[in-house]
C-alpha atoms as a PDB file:
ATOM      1  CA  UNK A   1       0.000   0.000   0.000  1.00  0.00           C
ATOM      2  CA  UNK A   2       2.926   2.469   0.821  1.00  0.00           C
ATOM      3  CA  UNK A   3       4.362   1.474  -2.355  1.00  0.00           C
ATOM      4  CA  UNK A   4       1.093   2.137  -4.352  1.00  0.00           C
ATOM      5  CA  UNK A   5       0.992   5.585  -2.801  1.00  0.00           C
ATOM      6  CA  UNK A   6      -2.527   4.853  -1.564  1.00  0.00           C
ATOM      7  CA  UNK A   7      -1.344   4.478   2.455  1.00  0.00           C
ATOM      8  CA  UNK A   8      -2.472   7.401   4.879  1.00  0.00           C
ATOM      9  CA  UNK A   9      -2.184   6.189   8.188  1.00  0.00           C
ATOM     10  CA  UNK A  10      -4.048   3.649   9.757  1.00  0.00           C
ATOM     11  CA  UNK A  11      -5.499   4.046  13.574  1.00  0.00           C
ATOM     12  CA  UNK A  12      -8.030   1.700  15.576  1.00  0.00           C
ATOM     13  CA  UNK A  13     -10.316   3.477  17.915  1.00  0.00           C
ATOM     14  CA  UNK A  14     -10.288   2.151  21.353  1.00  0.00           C
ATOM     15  CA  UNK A  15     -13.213   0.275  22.705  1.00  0.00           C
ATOM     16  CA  UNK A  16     -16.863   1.463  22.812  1.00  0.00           C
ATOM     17  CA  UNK A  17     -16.474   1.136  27.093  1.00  0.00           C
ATOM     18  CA  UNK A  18     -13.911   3.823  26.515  1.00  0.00           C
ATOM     19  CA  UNK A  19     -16.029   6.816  24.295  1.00  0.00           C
ATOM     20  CA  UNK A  20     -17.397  10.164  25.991  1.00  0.00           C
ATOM     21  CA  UNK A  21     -20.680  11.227  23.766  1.00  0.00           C
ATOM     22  CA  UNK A  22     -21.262  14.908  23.414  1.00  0.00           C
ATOM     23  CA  UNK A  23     -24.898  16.050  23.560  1.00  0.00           C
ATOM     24  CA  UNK A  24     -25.695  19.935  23.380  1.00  0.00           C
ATOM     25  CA  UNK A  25     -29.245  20.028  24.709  1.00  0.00           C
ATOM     26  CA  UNK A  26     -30.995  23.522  25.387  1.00  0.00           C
ATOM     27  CA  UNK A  27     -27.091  25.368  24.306  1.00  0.00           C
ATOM     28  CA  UNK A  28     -25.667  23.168  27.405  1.00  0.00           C
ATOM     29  CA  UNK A  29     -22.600  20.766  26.926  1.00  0.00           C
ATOM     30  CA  UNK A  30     -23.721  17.472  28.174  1.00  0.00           C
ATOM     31  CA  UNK A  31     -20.923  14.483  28.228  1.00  0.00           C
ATOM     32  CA  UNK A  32     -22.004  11.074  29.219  1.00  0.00           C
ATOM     33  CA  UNK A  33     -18.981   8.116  29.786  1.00  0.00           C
ATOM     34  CA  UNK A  34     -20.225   5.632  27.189  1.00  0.00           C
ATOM     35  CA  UNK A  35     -20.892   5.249  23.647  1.00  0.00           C
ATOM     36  CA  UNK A  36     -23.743   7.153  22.348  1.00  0.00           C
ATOM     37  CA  UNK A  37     -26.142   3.559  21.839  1.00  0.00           C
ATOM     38  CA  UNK A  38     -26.528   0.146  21.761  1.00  0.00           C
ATOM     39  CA  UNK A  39     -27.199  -0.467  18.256  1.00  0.00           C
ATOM     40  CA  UNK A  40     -26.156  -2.620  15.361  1.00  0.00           C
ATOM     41  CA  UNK A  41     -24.570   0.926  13.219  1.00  0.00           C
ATOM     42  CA  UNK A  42     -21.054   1.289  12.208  1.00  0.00           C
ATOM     43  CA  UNK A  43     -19.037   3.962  12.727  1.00  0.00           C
ATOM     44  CA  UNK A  44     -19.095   5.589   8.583  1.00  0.00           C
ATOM     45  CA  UNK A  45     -16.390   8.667   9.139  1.00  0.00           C
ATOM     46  CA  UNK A  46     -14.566  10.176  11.904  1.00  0.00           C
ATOM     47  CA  UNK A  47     -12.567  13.597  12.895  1.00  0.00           C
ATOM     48  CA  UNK A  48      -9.380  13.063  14.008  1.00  0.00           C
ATOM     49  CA  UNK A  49      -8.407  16.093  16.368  1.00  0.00           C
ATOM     50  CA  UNK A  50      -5.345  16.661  18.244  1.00  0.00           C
ATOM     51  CA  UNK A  51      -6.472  17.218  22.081  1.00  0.00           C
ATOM     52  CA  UNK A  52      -4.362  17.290  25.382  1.00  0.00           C
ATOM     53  CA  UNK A  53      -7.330  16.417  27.692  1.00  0.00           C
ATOM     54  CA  UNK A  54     -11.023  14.802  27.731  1.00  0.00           C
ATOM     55  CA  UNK A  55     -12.226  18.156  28.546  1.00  0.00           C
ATOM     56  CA  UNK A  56     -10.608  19.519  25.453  1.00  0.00           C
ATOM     57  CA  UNK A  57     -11.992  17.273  23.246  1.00  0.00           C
ATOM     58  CA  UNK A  58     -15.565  17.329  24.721  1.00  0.00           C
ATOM     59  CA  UNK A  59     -15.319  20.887  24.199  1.00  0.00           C
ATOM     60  CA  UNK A  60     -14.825  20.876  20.452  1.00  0.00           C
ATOM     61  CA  UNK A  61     -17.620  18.093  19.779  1.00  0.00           C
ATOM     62  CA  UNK A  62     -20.024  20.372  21.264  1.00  0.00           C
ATOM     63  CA  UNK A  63     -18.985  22.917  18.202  1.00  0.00           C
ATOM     64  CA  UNK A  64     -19.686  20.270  15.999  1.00  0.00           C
ATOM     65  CA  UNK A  65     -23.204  20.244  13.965  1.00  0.00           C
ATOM     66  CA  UNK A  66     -23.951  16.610  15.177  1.00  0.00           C
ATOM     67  CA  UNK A  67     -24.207  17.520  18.656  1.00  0.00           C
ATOM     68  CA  UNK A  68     -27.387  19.415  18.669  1.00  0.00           C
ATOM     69  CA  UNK A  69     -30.264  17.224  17.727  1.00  0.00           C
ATOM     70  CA  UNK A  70     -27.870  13.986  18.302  1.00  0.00           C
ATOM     71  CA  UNK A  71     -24.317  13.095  19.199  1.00  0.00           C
ATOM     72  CA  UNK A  72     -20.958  12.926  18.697  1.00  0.00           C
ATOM     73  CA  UNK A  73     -19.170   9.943  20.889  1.00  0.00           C
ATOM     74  CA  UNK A  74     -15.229  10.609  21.319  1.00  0.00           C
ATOM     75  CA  UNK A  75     -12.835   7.627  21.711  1.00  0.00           C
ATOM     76  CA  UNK A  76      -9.160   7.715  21.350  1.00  0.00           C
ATOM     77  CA  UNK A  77      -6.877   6.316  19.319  1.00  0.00           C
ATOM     78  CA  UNK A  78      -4.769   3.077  19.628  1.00  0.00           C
ATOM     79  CA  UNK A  79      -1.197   3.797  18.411  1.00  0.00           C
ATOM     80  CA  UNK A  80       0.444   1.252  17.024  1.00  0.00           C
ATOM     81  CA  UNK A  81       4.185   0.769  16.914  1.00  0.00           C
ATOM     82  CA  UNK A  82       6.133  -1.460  14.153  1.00  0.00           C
ATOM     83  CA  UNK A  83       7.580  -4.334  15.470  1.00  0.00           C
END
């Protein structure tokens, strides 16, 4: 794939017991631990931000369209290191 030029980067997401969903409900920030549902969907596209803490990142999914009228669930990322 590197060779092809088609390789980006590759990252798993961490568990679903590890997300944060961001709500915005009546203009407040609500974060719940835990993904957003139980539910047979698939994750279909994801931001990949940059954050130092939780808090950080909970505050930019509020900003985010999604989170009024439905969610946005944070996880982060696995890192994986060539052996």
């Amino acid at each position: 794939m590197k060779a092809a030029g088609v390789y980006l980067s590759n990252h798993g997401l961490a568990p679903v017991t590890d997300a944060t969903t961001v709500r915005v409900q009546h203009g407040e920030t609500v974060a719940t631990p835990g993904p957003f549902a139980e539910t047979d969907e698939h994750l279909e596209g994801y931001f990949q931000l940059d954050c130092k803490t939780l808090d950080e990142a909970i505050g930019w999914a509020a900003k985010m369209p999604y989170a009024k009228g439905g969610s946005v669930e944070i996880r982060p990322m696995i890192t994986y290191t060539q052996g």
